[in-house]
Protein backbone atom coordinates (compact mmCIF):
# COMPACT_ATOMS: atom_id res chain seq x y z
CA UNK A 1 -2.76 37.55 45.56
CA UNK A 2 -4.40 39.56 47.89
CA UNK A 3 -7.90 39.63 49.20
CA UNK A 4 -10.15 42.52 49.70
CA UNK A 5 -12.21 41.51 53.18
CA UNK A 6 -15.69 42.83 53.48
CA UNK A 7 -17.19 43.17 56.71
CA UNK A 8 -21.01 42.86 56.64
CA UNK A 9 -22.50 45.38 58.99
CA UNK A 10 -24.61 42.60 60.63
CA UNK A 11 -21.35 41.26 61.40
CA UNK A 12 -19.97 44.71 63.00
CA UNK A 13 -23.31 44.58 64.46
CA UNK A 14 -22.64 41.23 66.06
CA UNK A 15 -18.91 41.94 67.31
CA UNK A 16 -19.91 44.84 68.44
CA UNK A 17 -22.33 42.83 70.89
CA UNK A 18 -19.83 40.16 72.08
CA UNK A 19 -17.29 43.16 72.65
CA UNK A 20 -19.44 45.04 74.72
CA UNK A 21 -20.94 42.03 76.44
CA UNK A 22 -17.24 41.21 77.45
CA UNK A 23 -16.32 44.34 78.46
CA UNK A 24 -18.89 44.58 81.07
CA UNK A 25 -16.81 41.43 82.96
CA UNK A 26 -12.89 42.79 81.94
CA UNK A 27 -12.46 45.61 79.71
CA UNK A 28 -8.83 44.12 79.04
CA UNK A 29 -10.02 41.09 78.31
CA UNK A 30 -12.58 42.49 75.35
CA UNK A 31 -9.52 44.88 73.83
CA UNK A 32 -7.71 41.54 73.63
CA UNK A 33 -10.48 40.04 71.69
CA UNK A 34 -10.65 43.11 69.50
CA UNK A 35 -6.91 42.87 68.45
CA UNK A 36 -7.38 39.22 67.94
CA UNK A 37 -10.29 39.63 65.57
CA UNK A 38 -8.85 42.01 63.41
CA UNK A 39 -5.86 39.91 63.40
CA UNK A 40 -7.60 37.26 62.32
CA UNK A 41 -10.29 39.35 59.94
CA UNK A 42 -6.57 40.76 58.30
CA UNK A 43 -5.13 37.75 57.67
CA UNK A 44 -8.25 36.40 55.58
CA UNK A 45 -6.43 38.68 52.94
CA UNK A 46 -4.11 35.89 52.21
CA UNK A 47 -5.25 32.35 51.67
CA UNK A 48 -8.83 32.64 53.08
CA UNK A 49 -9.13 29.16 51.18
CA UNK A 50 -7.24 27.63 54.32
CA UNK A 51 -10.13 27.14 56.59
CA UNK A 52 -12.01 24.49 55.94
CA UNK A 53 -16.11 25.04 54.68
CA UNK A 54 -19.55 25.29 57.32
CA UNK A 55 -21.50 22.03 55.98
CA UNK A 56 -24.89 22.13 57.62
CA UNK A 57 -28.08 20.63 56.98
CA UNK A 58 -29.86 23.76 56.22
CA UNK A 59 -26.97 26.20 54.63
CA UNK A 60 -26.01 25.54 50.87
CA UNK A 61 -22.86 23.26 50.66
CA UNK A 62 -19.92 24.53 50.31
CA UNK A 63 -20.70 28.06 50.58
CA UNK A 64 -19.60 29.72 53.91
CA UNK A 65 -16.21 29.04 55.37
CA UNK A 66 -15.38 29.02 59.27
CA UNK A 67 -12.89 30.17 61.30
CA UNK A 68 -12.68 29.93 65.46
CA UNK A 69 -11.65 32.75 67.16
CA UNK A 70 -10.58 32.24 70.47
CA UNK A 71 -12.40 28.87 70.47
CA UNK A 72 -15.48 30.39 71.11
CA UNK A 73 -16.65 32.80 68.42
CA UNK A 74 -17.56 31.59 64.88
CA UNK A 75 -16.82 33.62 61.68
CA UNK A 76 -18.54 32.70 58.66
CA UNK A 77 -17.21 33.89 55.47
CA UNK A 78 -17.81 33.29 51.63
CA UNK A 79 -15.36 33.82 48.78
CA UNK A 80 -16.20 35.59 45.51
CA UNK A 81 -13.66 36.18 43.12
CA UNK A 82 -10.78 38.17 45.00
CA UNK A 83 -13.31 39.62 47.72
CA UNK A 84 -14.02 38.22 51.09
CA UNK A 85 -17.35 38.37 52.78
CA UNK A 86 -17.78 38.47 56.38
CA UNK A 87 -21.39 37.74 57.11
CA UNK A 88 -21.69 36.31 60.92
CA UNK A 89 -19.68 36.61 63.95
CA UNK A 90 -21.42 33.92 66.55
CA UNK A 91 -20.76 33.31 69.98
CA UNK A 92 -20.96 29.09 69.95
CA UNK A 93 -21.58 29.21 73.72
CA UNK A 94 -24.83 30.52 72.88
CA UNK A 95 -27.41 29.01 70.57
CA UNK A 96 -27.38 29.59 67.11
CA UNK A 97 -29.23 27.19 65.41
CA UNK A 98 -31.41 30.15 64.39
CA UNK A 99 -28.68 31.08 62.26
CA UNK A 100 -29.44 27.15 60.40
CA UNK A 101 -33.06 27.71 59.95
């Protein structure tokens, strides 16, 4: 089965940011980032179940999954029915706990 993936445009919005915030140190460096995301953003068409679910205090249980990218950046995504929904795209190097409240 595949998986339709859904990009949220505050999640655009927020790549969009970390792209052009890495470009400004090594323009390779960002278009490597790029490819790797929509690697990664591709491959949530099959088996987005793998990756295990963001349990915080303040976020419903078992409703957003994560996935690292690069070890720094933090996808969350929920699952409905055979759709996919990217909603955030954090940097974990910066704080985010804004994101919890």
């Amino acid at each position: 089965m595949k998986y339709k993936v859904i990009i949220s445009d505050r999640a655009r919005e927020m790549l969009g940011l970390h792209l052009r915030f890495l470009a400004q140190a090594s323009r390779p460096a960002a278009e490597k980032l790029k490819k790797r995301f929509l690697e990664e953003m591709r491959s949530l068409q099959e088996m987005p179940q793998r990756y295990p679910f963001f349990n915080e205090h303040y976020i419903p249980a078992n409703k957003y999954h994560k996935l690292y990218v690069e070890n720094f950046y933090l996808v969350l995504y929920q699952i409905k029915d055979d759709t996919v929904y990217v909603d955030w795209i954090v940097d974990c190097r910066q704080d985010y706990q804004w994101l919890l409240r």
